[in-house]
N, C-alpha and C. Protein backbone atom coordinates (compact mmCIF):
# COMPACT_ATOMS: atom_id res chain seq x y z
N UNK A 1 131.67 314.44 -7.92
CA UNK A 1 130.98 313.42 -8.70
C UNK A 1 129.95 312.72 -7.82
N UNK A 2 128.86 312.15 -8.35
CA UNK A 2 127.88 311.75 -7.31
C UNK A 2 127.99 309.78 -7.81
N UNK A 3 127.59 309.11 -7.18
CA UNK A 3 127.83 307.84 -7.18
C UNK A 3 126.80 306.99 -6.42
N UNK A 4 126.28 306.30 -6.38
CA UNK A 4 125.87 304.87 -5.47
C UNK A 4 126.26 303.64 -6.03
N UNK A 5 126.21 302.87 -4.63
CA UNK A 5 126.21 301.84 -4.88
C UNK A 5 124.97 301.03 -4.31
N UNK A 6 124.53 299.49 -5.49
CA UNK A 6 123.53 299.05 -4.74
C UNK A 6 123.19 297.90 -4.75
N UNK A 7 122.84 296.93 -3.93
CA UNK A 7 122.71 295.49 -4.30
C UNK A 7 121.35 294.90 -5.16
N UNK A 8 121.33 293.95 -5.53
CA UNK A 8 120.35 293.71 -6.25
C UNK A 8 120.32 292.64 -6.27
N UNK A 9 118.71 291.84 -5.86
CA UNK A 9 118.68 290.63 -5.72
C UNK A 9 118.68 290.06 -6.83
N UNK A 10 119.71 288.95 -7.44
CA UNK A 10 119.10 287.60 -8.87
C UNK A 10 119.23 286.62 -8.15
N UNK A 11 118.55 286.00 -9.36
CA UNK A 11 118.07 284.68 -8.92
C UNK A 11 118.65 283.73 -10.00
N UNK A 12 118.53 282.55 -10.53
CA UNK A 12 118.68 281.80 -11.43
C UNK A 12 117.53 281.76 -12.42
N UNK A 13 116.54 281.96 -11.97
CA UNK A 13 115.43 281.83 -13.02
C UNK A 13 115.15 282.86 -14.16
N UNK A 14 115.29 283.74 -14.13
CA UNK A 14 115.03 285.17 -14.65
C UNK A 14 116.18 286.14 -15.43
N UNK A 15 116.26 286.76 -15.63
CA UNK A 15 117.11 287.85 -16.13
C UNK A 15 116.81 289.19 -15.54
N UNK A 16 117.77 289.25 -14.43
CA UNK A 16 116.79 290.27 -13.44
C UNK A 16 118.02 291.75 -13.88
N UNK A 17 117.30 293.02 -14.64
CA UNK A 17 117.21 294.29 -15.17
C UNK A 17 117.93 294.78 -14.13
N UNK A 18 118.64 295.70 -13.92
CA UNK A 18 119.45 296.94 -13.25
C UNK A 18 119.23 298.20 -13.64
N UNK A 19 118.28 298.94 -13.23
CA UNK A 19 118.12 300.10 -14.18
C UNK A 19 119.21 301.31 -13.39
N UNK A 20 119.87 302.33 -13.73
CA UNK A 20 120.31 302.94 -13.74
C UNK A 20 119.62 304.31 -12.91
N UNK A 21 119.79 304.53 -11.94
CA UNK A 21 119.01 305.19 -10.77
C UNK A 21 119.61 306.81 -10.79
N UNK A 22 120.27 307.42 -11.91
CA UNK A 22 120.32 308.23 -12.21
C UNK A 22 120.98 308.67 -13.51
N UNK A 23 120.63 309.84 -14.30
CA UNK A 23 121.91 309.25 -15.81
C UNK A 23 123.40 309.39 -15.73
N UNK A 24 123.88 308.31 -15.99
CA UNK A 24 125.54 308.56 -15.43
C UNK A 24 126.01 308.00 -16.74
N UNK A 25 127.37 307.50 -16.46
CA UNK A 25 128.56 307.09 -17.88
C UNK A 25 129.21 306.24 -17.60
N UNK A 26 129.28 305.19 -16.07
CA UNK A 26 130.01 304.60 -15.18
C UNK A 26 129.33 303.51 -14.55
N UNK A 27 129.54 302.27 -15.23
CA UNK A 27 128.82 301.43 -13.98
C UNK A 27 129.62 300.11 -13.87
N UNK A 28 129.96 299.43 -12.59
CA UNK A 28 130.87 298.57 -12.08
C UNK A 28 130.06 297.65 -11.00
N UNK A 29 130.28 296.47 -11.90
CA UNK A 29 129.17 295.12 -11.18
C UNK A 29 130.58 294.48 -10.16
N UNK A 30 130.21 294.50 -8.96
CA UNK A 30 130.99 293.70 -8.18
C UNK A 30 130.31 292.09 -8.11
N UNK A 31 131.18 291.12 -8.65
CA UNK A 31 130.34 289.90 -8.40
C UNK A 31 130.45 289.42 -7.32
N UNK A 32 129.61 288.82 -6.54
CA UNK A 32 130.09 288.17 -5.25
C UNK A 32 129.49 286.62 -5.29
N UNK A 33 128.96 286.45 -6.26
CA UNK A 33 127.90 285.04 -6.78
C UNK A 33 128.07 284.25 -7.38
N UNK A 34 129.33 284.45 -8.54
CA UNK A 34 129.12 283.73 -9.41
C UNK A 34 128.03 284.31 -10.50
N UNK A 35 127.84 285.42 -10.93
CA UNK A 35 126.58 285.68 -12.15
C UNK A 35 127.36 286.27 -14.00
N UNK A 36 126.03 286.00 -14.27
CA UNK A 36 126.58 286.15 -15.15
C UNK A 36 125.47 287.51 -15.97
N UNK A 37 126.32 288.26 -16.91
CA UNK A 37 125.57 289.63 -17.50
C UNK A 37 125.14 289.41 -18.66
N UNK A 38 123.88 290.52 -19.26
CA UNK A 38 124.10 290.60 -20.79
C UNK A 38 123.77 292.15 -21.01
N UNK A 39 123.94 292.66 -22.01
CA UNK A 39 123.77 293.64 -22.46
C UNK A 39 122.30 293.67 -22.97
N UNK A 40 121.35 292.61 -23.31
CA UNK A 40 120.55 292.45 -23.46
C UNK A 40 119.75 291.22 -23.40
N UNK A 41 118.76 290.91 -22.43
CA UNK A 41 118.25 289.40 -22.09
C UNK A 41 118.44 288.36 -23.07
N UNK A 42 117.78 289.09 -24.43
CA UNK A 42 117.42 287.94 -25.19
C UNK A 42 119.05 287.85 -26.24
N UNK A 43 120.30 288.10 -26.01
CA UNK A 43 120.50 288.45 -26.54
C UNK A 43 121.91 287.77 -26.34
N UNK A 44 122.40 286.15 -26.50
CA UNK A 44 123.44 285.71 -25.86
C UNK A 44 124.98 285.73 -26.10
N UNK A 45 124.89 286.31 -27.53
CA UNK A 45 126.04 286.71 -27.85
C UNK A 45 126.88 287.73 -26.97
N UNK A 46 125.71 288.61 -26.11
CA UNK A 46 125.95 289.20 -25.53
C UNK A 46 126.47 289.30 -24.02
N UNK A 47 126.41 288.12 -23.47
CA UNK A 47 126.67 287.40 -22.13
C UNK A 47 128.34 287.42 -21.54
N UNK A 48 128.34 287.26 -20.74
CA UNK A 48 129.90 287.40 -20.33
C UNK A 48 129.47 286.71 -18.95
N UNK A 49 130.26 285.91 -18.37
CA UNK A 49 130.32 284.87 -16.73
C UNK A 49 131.62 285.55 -15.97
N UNK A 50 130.89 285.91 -15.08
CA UNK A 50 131.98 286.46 -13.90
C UNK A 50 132.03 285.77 -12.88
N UNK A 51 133.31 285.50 -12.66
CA UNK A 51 133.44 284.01 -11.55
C UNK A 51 133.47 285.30 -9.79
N UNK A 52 133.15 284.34 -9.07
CA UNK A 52 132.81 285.15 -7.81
C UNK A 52 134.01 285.86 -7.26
N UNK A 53 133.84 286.99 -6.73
CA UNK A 53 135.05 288.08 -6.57
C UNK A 53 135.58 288.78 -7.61
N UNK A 54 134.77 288.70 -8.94
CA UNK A 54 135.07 289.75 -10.33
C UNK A 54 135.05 290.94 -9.80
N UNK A 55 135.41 291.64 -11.09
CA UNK A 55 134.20 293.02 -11.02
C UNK A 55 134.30 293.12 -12.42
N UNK A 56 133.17 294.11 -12.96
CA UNK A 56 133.35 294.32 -14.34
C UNK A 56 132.82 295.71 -14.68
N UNK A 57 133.60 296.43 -15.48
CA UNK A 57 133.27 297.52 -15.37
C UNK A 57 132.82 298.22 -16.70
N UNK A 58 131.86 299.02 -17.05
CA UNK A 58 131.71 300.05 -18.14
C UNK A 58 132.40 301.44 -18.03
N UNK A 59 133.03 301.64 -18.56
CA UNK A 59 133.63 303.39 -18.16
C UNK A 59 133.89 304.00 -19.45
N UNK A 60 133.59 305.20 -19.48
CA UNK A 60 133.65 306.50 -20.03
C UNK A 60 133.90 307.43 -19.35
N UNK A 61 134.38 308.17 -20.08
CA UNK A 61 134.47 309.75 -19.74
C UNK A 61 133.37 310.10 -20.37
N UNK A 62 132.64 311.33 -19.35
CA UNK A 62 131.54 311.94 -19.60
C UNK A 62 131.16 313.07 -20.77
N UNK A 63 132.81 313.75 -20.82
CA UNK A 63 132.50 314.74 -22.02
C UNK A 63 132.66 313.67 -22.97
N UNK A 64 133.90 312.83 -23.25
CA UNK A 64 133.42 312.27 -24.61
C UNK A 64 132.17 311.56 -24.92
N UNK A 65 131.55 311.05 -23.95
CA UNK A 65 130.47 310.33 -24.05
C UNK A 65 129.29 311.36 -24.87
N UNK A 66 128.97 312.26 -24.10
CA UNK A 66 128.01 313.36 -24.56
C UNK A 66 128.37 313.81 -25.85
N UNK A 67 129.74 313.86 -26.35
CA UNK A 67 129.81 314.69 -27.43
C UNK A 67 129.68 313.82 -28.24
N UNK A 68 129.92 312.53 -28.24
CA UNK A 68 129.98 311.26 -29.41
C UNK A 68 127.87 311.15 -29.47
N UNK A 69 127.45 311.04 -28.49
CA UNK A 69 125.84 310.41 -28.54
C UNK A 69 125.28 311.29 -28.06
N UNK A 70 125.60 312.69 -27.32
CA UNK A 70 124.40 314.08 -26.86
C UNK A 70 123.64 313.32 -25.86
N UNK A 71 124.42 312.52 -25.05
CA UNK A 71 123.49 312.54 -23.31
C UNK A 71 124.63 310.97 -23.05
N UNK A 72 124.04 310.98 -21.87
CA UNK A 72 124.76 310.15 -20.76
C UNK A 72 124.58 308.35 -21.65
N UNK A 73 125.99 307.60 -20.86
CA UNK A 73 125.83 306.48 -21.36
C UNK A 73 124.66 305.46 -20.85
N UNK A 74 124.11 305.78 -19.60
CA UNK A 74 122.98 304.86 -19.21
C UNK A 74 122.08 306.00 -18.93
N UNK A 75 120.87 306.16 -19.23
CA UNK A 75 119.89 306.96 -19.01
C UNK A 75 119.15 306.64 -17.09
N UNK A 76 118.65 307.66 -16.93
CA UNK A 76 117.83 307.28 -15.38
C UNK A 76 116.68 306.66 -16.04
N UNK A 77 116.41 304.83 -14.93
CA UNK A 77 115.46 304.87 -15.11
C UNK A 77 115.25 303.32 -16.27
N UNK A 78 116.51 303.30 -17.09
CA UNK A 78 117.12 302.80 -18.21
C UNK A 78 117.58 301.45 -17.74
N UNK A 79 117.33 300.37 -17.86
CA UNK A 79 118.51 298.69 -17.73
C UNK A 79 119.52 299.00 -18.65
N UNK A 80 120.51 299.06 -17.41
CA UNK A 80 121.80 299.14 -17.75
C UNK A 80 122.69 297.72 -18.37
N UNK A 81 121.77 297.03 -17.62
CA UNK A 81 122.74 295.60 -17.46
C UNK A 81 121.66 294.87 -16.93
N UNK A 82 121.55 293.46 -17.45
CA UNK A 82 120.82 292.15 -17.15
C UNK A 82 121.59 291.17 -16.20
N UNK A 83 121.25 290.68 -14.98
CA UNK A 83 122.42 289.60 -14.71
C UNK A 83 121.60 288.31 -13.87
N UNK A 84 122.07 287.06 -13.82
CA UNK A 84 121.19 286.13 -13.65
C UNK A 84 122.53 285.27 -13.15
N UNK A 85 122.32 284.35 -12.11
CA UNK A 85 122.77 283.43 -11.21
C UNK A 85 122.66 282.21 -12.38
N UNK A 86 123.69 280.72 -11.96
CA UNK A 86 123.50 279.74 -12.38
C UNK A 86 122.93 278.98 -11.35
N UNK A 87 122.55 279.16 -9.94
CA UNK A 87 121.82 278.83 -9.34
C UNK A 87 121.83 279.32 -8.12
N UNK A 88 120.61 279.42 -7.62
CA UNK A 88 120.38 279.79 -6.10
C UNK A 88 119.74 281.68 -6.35
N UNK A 89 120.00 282.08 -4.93
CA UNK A 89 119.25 283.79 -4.89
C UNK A 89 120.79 284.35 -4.15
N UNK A 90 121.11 285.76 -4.73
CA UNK A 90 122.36 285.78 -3.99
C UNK A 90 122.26 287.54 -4.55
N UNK A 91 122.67 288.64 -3.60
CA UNK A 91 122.85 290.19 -4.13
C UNK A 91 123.86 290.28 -5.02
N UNK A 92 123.73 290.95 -5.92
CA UNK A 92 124.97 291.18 -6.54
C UNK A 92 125.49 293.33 -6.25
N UNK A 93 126.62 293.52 -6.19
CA UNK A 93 126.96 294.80 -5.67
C UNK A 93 126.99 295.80 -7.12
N UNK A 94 125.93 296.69 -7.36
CA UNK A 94 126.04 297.29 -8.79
C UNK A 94 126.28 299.01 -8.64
N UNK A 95 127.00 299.44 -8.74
CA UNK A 95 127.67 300.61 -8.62
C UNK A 95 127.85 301.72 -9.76
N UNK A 96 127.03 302.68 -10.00
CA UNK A 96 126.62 303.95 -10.55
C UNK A 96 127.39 305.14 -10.68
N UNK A 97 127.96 305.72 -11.53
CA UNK A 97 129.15 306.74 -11.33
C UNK A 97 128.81 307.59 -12.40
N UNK A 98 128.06 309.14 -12.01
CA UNK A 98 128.35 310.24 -12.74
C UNK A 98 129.09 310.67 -13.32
């Protein structure tokens, strides 16, 4: 299986995008900040707050994934996930799984 992991700077101001750096079915936000996610910026129903030392994870299996939708759950290239600080600049650890 191929995998990375990678940090990514947010900030508080913004809704800073994670795009998906290859197409996989697997992705696991380590918080180390305090941030918080959405599935889509504008979109707050969609939000979830991960207190520092979370993790949060998306997982599938890959054949069911493909056979339910005919391709991978995050596309390459694709924002996987939105995540934004309640204050300050801090990496967050975002991790990619084929």
């Amino acid at each position: 299986m191929n995998w990375i992991s990678q940090d990514v700077t947010v900030n508080s101001s913004t809704w800073t995008p994670v795009a998906a750096p290859f197409d996989c079915d697997v992705l696991t936000v380590r918080n180390t900040a305090g941030a918080s996610l959405r599935y889509s910026p504008g979109q707050g129903a969609t939000e979830d707050q991960l207190e520092p030392g979370a993790q949060f994870s998306i997982a599938m299996h890959r054949h069911t994934q493909r056979w339910i939708h005919g391709g991978p759950r995050f596309k390459e290239g694709e924002p996987a996930v939105y995540l934004k600080l309640a204050a300050g600049t801090a990496a967050i650890k975002v991790t990619f799984l084929r």
